[in-house]
C-alpha atoms as a PDB file:
ATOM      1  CA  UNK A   1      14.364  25.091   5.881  1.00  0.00           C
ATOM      2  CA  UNK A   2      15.912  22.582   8.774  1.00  0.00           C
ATOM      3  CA  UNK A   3      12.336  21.550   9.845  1.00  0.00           C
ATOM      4  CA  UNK A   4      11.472  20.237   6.122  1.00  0.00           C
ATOM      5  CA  UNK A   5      14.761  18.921   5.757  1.00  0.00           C
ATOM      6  CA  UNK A   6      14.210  15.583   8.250  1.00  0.00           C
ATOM      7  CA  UNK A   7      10.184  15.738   6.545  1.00  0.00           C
ATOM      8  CA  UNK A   8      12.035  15.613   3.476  1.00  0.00           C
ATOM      9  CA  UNK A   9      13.967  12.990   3.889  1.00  0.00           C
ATOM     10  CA  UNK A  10      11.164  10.904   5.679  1.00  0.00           C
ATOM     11  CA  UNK A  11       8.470  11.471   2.817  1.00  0.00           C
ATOM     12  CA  UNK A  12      11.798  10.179   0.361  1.00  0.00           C
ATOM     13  CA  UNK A  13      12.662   7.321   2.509  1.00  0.00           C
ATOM     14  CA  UNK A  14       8.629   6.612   2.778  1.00  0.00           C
ATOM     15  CA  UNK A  15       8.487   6.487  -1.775  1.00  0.00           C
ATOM     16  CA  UNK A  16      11.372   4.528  -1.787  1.00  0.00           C
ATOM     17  CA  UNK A  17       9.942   1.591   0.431  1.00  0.00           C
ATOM     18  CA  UNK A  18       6.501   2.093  -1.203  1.00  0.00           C
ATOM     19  CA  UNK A  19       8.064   1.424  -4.908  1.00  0.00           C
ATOM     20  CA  UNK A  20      10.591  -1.720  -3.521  1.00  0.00           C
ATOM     21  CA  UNK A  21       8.052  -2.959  -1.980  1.00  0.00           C
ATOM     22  CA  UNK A  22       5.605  -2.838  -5.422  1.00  0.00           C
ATOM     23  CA  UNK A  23       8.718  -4.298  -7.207  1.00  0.00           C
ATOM     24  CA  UNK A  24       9.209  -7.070  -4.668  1.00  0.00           C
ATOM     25  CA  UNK A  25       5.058  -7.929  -5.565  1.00  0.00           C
ATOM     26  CA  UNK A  26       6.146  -7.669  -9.280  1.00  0.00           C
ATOM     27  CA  UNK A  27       8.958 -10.060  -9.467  1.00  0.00           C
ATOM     28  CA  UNK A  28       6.866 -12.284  -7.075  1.00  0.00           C
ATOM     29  CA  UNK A  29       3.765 -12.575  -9.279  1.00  0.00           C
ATOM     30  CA  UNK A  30       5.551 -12.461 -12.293  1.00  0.00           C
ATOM     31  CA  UNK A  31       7.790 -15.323 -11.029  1.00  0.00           C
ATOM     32  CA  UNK A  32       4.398 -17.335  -9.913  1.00  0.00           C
ATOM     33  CA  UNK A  33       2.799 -17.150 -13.426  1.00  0.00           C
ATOM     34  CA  UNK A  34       6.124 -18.996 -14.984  1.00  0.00           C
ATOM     35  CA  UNK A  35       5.630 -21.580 -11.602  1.00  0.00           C
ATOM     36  CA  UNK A  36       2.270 -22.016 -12.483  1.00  0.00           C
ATOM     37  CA  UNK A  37       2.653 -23.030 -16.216  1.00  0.00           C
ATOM     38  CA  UNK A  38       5.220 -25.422 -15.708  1.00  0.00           C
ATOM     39  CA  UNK A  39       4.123 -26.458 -12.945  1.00  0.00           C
ATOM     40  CA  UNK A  40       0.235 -27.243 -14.301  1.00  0.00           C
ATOM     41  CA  UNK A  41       2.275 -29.848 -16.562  1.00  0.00           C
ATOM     42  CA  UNK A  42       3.813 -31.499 -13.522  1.00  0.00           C
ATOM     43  CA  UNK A  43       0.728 -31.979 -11.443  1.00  0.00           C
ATOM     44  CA  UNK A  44      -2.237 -31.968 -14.019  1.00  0.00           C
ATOM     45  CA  UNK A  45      -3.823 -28.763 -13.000  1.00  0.00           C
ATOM     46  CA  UNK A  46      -5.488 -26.999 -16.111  1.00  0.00           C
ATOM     47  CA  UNK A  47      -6.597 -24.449 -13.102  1.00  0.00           C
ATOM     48  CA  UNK A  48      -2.957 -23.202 -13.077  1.00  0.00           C
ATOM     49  CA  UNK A  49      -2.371 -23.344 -16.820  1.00  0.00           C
ATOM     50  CA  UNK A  50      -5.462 -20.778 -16.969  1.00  0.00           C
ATOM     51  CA  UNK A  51      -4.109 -18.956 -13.895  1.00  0.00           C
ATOM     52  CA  UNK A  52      -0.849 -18.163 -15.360  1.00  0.00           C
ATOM     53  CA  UNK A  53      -1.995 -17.698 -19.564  1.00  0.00           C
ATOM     54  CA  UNK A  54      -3.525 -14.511 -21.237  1.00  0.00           C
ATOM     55  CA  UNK A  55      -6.432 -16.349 -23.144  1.00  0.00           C
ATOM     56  CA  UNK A  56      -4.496 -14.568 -26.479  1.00  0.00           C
ATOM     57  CA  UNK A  57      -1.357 -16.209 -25.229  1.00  0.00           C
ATOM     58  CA  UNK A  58       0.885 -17.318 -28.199  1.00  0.00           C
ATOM     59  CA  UNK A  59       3.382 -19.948 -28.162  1.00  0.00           C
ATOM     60  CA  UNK A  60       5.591 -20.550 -30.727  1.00  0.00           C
ATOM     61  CA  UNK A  61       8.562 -22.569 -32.020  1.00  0.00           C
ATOM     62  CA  UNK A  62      11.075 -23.707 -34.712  1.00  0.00           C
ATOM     63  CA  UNK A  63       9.890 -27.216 -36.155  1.00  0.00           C
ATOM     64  CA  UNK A  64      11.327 -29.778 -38.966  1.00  0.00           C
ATOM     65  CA  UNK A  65       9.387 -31.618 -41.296  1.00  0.00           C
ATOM     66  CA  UNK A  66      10.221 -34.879 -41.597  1.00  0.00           C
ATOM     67  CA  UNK A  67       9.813 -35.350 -45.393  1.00  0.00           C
ATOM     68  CA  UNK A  68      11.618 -32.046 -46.538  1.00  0.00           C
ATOM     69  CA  UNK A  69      13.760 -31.567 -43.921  1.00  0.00           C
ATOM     70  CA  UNK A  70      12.828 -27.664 -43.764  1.00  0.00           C
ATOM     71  CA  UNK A  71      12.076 -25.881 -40.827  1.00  0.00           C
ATOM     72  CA  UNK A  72       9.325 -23.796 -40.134  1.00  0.00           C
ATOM     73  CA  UNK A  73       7.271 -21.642 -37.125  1.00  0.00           C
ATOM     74  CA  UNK A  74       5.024 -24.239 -35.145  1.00  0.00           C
ATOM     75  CA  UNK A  75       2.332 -22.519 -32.990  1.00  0.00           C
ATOM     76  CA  UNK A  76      -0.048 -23.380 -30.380  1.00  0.00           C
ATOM     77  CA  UNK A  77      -2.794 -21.345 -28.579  1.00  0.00           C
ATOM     78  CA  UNK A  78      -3.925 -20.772 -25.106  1.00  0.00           C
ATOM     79  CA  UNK A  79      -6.774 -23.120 -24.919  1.00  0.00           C
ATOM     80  CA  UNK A  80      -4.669 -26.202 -26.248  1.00  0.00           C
ATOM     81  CA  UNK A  81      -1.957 -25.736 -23.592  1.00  0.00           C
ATOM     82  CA  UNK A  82      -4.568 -25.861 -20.961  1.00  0.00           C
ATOM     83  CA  UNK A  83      -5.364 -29.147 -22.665  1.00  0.00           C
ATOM     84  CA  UNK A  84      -1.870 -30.009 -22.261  1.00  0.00           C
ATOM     85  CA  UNK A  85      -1.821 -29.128 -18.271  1.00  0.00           C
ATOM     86  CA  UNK A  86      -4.707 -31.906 -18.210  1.00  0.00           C
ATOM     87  CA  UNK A  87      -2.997 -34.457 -19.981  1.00  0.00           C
ATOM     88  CA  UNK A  88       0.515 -34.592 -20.932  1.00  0.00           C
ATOM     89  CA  UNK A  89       1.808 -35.999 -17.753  1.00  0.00           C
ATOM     90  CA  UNK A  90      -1.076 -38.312 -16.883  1.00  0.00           C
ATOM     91  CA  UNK A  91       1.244 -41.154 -16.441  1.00  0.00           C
ATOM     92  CA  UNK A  92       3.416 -39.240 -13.752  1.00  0.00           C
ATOM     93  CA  UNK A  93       6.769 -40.078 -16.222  1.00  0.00           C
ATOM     94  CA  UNK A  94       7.001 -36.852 -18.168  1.00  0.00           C
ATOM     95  CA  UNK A  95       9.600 -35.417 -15.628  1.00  0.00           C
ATOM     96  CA  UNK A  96      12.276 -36.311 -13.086  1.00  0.00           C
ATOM     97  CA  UNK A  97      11.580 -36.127  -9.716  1.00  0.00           C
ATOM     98  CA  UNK A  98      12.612 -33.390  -8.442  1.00  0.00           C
ATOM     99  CA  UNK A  99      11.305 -31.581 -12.162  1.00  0.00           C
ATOM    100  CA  UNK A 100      13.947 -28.586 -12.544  1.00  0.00           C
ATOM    101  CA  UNK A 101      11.744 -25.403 -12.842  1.00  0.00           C
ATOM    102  CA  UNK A 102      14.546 -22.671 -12.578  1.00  0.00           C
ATOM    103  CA  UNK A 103      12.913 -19.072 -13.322  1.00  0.00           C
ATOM    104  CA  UNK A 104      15.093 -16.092 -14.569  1.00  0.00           C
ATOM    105  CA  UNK A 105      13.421 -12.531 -14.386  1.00  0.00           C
ATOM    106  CA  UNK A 106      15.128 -10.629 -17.124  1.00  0.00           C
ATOM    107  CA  UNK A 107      13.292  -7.521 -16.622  1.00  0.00           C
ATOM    108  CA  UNK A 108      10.406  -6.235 -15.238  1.00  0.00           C
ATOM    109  CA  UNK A 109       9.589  -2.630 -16.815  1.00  0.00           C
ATOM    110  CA  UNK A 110       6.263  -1.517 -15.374  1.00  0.00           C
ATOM    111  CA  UNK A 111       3.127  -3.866 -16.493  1.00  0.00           C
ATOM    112  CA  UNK A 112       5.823  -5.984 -18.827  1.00  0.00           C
ATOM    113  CA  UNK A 113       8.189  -8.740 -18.251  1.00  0.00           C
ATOM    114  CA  UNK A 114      10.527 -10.859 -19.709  1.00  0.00           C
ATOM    115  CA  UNK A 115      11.276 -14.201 -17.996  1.00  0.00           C
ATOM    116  CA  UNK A 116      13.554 -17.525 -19.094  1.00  0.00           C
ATOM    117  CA  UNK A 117      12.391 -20.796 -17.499  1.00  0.00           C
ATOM    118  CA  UNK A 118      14.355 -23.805 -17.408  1.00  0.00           C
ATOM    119  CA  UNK A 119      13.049 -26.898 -17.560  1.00  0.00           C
ATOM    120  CA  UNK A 120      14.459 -30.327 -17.759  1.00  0.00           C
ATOM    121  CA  UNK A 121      14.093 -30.811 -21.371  1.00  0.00           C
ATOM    122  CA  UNK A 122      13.224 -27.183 -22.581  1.00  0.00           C
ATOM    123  CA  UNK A 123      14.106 -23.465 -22.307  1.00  0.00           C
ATOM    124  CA  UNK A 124      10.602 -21.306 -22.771  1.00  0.00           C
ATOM    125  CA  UNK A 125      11.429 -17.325 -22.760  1.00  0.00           C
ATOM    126  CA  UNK A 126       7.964 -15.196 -21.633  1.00  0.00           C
ATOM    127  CA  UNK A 127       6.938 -12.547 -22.237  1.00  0.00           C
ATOM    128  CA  UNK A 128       4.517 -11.254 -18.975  1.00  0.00           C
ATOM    129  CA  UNK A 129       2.124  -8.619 -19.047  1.00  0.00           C
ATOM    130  CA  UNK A 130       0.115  -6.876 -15.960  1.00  0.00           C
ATOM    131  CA  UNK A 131      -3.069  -6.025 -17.039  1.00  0.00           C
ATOM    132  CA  UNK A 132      -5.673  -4.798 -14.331  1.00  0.00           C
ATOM    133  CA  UNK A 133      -3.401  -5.585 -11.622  1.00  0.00           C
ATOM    134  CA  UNK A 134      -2.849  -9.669 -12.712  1.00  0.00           C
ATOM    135  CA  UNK A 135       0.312 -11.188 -14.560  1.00  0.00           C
ATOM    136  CA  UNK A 136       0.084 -13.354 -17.497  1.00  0.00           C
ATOM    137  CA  UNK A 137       2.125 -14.879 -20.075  1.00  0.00           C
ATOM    138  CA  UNK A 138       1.267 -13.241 -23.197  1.00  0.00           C
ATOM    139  CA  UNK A 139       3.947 -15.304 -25.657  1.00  0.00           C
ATOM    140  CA  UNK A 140       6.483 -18.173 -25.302  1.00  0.00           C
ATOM    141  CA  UNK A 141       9.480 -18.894 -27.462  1.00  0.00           C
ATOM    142  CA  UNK A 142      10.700 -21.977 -26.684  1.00  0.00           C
ATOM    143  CA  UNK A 143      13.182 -25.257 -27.526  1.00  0.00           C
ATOM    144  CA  UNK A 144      14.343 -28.388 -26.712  1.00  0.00           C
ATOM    145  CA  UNK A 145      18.111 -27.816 -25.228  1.00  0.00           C
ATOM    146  CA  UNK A 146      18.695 -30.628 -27.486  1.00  0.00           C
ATOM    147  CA  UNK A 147      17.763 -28.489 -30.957  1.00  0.00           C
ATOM    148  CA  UNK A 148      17.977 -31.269 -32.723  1.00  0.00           C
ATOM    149  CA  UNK A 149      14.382 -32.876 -31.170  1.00  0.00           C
ATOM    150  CA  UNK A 150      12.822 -30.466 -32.991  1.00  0.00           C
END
């Protein structure tokens, strides 16, 4: 029993660096997938837009019409936020420089994550998922931190 004691304990020791050191990759590459969406915006690199989106990626948002006043769900799609990546910042005057790109993990629970980015004019919430061993934004609730914009 006292010789498998310290193998015990070594084997233990040996799991628990394994599994901190898979979370540690985890919150890294889920952390780089919200870098690389906002940050495909700043520098007009569609590469990083694709990098970091799920091709069925959703992302979604409260919208007013003008005429009626009412609100309703806005949506846009994968492909047209790659689109974006290549274009909305062509002038170079769509953010401050520095840009703020603060990412919040709020979980990581195996192969899903959810993640808050804040951005200079918007809050996006993520949802991640790992699928064969790669993280990508799946769907995106966002808004203005001014509600009113929308």
């Amino acid at each position: 029993m006292r010789r498998s004691l310290p193998l015990w304990c070594a084997s233990f020791l040996l799991a628990l660096t394994s599994l901190n050191a898979q979370a540690l990759q985890d919150s890294l590459a889920v952390e780089r997938a919200a870098l690389d969406y906002i940050e495909s915006q700043h520098q007009l690199k569609p590469e990083l837009m694709e990098r970091a989106l799920h091709p069925r990626m959703v992302k979604r948002t409260f919208w007013t019409d003008k005429k009626t006043k009412k609100q309703y769900l806005r949506e846009t799609f994968a492909d047209a936020m790659v689109l974006l990546a290549e274009t909305y910042n062509i002038e170079g005057d769509r953010f401050p420089e520095p840009p703020k790109k603060e990412v919040v993990i709020l979980d990581i629970t195996g192969n899903t994550a959810s993640v808050k980015l804040i951005a200079d004019e918007w809050i996006d919430l993520m949802h991640i998922i790992k699928l064969n061993g790669t993280w990508q934004i799946v769907n995106v609730l966002w808004q203005f931190h001014d509600s009113s914009k929308h």
